[in-house]
N, C-alpha and C. Protein backbone atom coordinates (compact mmCIF):
# COMPACT_ATOMS: atom_id res chain seq x y z
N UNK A 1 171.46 144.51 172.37
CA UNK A 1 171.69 144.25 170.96
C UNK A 1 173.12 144.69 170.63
N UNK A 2 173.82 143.69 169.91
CA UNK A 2 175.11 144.08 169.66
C UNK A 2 175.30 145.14 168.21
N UNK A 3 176.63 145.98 168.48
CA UNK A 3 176.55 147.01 167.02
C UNK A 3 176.49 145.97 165.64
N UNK A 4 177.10 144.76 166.21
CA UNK A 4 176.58 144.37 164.69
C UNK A 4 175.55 143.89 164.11
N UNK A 5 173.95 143.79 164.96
CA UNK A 5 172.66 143.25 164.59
C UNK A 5 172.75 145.27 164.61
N UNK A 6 172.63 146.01 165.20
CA UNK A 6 172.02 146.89 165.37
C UNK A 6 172.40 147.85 163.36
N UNK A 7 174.05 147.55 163.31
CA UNK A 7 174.32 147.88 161.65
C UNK A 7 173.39 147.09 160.86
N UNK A 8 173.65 145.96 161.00
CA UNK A 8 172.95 144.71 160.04
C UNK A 8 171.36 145.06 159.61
N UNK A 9 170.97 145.81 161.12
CA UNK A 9 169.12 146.31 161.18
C UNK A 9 169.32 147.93 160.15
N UNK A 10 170.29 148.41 160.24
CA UNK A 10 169.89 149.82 159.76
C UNK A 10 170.44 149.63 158.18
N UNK A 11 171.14 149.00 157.80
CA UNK A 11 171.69 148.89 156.83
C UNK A 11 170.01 148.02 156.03
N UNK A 12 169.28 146.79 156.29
CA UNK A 12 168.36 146.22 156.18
C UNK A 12 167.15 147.36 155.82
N UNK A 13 166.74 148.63 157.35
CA UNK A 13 166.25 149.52 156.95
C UNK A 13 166.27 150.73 155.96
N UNK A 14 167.61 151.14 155.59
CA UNK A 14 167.92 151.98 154.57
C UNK A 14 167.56 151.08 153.22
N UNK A 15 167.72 149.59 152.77
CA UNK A 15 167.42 149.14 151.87
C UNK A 15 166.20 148.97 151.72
N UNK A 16 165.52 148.94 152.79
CA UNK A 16 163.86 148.73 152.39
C UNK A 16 163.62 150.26 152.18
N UNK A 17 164.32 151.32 152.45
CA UNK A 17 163.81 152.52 152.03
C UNK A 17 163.73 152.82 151.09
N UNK A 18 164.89 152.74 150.22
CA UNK A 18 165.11 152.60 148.67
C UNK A 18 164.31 151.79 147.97
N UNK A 19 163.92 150.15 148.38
CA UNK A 19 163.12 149.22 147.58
C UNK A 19 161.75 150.23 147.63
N UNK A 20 160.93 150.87 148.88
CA UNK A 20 160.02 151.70 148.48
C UNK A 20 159.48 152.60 148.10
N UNK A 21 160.91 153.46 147.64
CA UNK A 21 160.76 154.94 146.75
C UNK A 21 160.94 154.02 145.34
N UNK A 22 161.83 152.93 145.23
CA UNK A 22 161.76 152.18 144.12
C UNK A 22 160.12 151.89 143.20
N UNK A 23 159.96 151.17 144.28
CA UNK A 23 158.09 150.42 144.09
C UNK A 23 157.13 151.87 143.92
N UNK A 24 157.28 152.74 144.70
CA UNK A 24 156.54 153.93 144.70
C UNK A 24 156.67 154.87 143.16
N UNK A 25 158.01 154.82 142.62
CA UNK A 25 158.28 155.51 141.51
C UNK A 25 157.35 154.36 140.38
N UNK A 26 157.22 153.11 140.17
CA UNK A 26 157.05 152.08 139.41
C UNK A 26 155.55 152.04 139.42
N UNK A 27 154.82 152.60 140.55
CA UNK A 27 153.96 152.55 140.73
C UNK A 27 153.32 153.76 140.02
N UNK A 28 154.09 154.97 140.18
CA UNK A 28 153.41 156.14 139.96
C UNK A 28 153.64 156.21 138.25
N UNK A 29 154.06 155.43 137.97
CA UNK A 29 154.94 155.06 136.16
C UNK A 29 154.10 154.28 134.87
N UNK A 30 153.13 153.72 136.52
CA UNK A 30 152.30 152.77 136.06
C UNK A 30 153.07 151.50 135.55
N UNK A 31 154.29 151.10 136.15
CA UNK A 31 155.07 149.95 135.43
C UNK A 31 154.47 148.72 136.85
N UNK A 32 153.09 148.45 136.79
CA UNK A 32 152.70 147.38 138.01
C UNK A 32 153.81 145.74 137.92
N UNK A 33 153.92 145.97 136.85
CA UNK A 33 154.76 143.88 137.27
C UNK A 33 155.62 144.43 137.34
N UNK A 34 156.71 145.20 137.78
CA UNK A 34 157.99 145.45 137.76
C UNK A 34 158.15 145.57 139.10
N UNK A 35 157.17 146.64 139.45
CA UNK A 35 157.00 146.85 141.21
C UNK A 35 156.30 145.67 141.92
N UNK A 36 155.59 144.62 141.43
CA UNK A 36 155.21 143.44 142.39
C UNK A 36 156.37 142.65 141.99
N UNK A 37 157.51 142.72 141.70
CA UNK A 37 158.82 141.99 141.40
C UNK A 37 159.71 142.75 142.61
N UNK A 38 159.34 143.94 142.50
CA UNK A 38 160.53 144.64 143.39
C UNK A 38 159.88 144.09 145.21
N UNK A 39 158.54 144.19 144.96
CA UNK A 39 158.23 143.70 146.27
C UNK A 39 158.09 142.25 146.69
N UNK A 40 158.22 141.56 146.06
CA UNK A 40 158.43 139.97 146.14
C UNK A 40 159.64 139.71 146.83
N UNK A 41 160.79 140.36 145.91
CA UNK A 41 162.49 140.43 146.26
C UNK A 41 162.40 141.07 147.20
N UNK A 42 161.58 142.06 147.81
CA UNK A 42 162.31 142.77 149.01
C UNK A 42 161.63 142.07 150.29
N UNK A 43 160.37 140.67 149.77
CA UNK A 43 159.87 140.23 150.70
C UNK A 43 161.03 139.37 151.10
N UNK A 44 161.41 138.74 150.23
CA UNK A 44 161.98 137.72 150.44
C UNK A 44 163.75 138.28 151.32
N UNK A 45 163.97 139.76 150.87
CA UNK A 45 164.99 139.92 151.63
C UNK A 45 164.99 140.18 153.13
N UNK A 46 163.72 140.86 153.28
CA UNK A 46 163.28 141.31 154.60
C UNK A 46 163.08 139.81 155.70
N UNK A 47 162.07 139.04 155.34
CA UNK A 47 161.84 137.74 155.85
C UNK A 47 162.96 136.89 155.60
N UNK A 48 163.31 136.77 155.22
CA UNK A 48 164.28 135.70 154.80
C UNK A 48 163.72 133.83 154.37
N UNK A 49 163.97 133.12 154.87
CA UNK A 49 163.79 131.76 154.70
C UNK A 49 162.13 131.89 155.78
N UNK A 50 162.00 132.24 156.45
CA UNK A 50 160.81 132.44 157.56
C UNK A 50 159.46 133.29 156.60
N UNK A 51 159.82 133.52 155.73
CA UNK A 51 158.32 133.91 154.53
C UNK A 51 157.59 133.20 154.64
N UNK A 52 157.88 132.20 154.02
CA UNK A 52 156.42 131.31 153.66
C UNK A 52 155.56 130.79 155.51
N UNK A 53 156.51 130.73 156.06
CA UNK A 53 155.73 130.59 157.77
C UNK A 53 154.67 131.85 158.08
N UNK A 54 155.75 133.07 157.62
CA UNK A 54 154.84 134.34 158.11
C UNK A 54 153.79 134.52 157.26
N UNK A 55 153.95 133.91 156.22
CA UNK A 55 152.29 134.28 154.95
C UNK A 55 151.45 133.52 155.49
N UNK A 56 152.05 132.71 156.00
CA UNK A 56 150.58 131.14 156.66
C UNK A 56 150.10 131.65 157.96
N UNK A 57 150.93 132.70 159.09
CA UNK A 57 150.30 132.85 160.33
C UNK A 57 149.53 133.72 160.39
N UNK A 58 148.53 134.01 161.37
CA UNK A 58 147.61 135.05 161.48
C UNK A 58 148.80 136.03 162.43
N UNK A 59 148.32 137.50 162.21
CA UNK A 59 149.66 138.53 162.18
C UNK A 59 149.91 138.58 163.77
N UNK A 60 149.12 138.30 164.96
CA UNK A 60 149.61 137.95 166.29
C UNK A 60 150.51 136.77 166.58
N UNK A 61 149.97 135.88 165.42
CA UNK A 61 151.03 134.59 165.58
C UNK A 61 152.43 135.15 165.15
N UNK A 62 152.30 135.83 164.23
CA UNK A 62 154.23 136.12 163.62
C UNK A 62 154.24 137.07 164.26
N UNK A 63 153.94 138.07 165.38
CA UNK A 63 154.70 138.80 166.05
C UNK A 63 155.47 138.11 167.04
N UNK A 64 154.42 136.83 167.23
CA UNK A 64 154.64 136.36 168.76
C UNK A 64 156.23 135.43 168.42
N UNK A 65 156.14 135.00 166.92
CA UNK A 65 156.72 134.14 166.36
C UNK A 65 158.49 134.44 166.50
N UNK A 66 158.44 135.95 165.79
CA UNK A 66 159.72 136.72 165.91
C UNK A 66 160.18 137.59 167.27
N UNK A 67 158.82 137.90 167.97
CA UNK A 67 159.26 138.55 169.02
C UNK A 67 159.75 140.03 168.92
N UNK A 68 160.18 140.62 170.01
CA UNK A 68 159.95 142.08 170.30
C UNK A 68 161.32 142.50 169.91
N UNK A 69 162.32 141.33 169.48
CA UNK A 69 163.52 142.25 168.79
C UNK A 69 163.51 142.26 167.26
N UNK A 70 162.11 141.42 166.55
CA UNK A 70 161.92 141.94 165.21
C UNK A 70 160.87 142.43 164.82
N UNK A 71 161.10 143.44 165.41
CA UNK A 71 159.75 144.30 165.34
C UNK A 71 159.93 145.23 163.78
N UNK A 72 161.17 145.57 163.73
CA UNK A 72 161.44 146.24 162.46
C UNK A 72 161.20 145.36 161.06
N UNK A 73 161.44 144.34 161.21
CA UNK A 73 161.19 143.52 160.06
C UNK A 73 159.85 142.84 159.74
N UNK A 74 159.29 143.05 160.50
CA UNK A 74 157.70 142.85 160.56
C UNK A 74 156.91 144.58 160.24
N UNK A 75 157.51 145.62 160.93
CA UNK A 75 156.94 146.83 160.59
C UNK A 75 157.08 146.53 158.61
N UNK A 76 158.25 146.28 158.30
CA UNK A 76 158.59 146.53 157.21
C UNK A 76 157.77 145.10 156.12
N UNK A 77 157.53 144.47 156.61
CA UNK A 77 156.84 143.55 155.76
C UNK A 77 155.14 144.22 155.69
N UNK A 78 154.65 144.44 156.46
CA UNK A 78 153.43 145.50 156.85
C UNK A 78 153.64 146.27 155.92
N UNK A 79 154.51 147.42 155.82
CA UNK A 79 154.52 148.91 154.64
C UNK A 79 154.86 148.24 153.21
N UNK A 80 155.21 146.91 153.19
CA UNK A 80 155.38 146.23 151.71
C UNK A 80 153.43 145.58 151.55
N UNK A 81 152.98 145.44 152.37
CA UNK A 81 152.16 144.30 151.92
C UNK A 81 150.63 145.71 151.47
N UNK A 82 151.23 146.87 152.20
CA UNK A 82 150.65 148.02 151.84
C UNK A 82 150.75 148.44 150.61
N UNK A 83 152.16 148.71 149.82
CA UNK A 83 152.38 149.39 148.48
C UNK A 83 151.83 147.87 147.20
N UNK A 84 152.08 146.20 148.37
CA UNK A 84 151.46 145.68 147.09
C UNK A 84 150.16 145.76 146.99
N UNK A 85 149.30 146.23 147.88
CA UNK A 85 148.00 146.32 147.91
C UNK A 85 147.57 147.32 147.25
N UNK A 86 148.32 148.66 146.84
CA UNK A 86 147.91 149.18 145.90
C UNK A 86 148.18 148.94 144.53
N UNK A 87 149.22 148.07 144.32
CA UNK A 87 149.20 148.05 142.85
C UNK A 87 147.89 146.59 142.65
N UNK A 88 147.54 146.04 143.77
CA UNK A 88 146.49 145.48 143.17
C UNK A 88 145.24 146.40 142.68
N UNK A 89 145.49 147.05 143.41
CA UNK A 89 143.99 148.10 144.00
C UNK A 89 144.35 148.47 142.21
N UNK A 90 145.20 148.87 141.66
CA UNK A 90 145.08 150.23 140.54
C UNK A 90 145.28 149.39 139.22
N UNK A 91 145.67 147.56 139.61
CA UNK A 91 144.76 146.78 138.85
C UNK A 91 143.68 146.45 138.49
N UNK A 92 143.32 146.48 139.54
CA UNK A 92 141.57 146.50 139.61
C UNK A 92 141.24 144.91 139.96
N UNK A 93 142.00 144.76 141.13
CA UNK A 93 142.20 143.57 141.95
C UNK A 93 141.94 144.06 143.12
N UNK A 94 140.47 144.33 143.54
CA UNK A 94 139.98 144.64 144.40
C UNK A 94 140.39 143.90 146.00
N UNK A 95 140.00 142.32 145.49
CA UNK A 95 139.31 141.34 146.41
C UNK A 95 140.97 141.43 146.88
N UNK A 96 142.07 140.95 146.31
CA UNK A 96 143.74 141.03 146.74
C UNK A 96 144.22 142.48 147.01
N UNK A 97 143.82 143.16 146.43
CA UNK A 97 144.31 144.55 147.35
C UNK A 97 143.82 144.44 148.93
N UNK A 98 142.54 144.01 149.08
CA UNK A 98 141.90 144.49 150.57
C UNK A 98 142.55 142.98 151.32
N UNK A 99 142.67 141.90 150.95
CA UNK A 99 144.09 140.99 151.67
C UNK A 99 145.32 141.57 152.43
N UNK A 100 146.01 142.18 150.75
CA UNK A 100 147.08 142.93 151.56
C UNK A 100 147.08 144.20 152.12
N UNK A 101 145.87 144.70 152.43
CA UNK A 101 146.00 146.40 153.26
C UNK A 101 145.26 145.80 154.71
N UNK A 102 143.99 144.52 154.80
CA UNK A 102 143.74 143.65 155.98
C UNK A 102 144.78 143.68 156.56
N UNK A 103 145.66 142.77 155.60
CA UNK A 103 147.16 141.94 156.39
C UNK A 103 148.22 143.22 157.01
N UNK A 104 147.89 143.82 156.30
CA UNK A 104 149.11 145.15 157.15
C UNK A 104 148.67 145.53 158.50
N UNK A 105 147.21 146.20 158.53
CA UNK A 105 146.93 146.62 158.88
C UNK A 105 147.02 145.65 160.60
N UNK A 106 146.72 144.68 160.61
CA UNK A 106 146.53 143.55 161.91
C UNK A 106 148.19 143.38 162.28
N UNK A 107 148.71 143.66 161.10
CA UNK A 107 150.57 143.72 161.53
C UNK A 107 150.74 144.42 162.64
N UNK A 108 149.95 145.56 162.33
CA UNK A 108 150.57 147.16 163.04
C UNK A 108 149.75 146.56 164.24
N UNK A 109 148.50 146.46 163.74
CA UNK A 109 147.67 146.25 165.48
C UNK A 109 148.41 145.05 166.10
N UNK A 110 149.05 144.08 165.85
CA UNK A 110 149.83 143.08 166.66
C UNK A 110 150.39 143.55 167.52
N UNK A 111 151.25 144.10 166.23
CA UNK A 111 153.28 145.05 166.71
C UNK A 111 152.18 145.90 168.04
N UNK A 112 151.54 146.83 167.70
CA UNK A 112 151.69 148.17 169.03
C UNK A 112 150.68 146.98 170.18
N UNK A 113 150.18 145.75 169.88
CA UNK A 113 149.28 145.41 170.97
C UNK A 113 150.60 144.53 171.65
N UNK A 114 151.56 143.82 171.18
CA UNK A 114 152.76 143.44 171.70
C UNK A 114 153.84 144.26 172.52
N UNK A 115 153.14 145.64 172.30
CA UNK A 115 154.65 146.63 173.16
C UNK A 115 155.53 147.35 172.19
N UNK A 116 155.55 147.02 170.65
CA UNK A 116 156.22 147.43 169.98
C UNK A 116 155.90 148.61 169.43
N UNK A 117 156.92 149.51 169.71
CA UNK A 117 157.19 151.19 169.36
C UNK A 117 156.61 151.09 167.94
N UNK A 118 155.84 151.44 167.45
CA UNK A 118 155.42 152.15 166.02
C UNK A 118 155.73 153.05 165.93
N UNK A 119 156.62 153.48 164.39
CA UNK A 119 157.09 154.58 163.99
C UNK A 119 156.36 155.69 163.28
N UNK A 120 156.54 156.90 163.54
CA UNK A 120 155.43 158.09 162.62
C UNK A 120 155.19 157.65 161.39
N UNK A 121 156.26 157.10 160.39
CA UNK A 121 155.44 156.53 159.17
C UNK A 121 154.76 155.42 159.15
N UNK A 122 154.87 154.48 160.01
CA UNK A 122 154.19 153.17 160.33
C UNK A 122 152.92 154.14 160.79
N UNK A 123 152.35 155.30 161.55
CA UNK A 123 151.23 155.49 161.71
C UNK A 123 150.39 156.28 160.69
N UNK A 124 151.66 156.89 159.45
CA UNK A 124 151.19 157.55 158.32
C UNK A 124 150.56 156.47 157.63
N UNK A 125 151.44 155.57 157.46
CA UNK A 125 150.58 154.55 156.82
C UNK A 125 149.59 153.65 156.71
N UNK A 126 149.08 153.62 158.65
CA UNK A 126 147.55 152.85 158.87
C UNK A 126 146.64 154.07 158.49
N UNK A 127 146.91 155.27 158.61
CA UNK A 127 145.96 156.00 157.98
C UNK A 127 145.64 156.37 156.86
N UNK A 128 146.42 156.30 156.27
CA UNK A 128 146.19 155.98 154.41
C UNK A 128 145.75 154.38 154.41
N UNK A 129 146.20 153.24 154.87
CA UNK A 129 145.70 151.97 155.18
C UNK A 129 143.35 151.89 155.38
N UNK A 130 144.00 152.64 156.66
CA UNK A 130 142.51 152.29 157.47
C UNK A 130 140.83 152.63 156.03
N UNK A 131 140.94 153.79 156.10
CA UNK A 131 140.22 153.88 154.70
C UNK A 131 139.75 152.95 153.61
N UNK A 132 140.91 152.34 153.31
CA UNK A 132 141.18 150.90 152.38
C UNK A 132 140.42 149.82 152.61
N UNK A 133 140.19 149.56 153.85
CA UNK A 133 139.83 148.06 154.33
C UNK A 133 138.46 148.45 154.19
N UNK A 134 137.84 147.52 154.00
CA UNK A 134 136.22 147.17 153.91
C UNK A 134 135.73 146.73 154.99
N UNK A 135 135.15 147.11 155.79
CA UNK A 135 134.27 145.99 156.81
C UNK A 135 133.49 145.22 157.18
């Protein structure tokens, strides 16, 4: 990987860090449409033009899709589809919260069944996740 995908990736990751102390503050504010705005925009920054493909595949297909050098941008669509799943959840949008904490959750099991390094908060977060899902 050259330094300039490898800047381009950390610079990408520091902004999704901020979009989720963002969403997290909005959340805890109780301001819900502001934070499913912030996470829409940060879907759309993270994915890029390849969104609407990755909402349509089942989550082994878009690992397989992007492969093992976007593993970060898939971790990170996963910890978004998590924080929107709670502001459904604290809508009281049951049936769409457990969509998007499902959909994360099969992210992560893709990513680590593909080879891909999961990070300590990527595992903080299937465990606040796992709970969530219904079976």
């Amino acid at each position: 990987m050259s330094a300039v995908q490898r800047d381009y990736i950390e610079r990408q990751i520091e902004q999704m860090a901020q979009a989720i102390a963002q969403i997290v503050e909005l959340i805890r504010t109780g301001q819900f449409d502001p934070a499913l705005i912030v996470v829409r925009k940060t879907y759309e920054a993270v994915l890029g033009p390849l969104q609407p493909v990755l909402e349509r595949l089942d989550a082994a297909s878009a690992v397989e899709l992007l492969g093992a050098f976007e593993s970060d941008r898939l971790r990170m669509y996963a910890a978004l589809l998590g924080e929107e799943g709670t502001i459904h959840e604290l809508r009281g949008d049951a049936a769409r919260a457990q969509q998007c904490y499902g959909r994360a959750l099969a992210l992560y099991t893709a990513l680590s069944g593909s080879g891909a390094q999961l990070k300590a908060a990527d595992w903080d977060r299937i465990e606040l996740l796992q709970p969530k899902v219904i079976k």
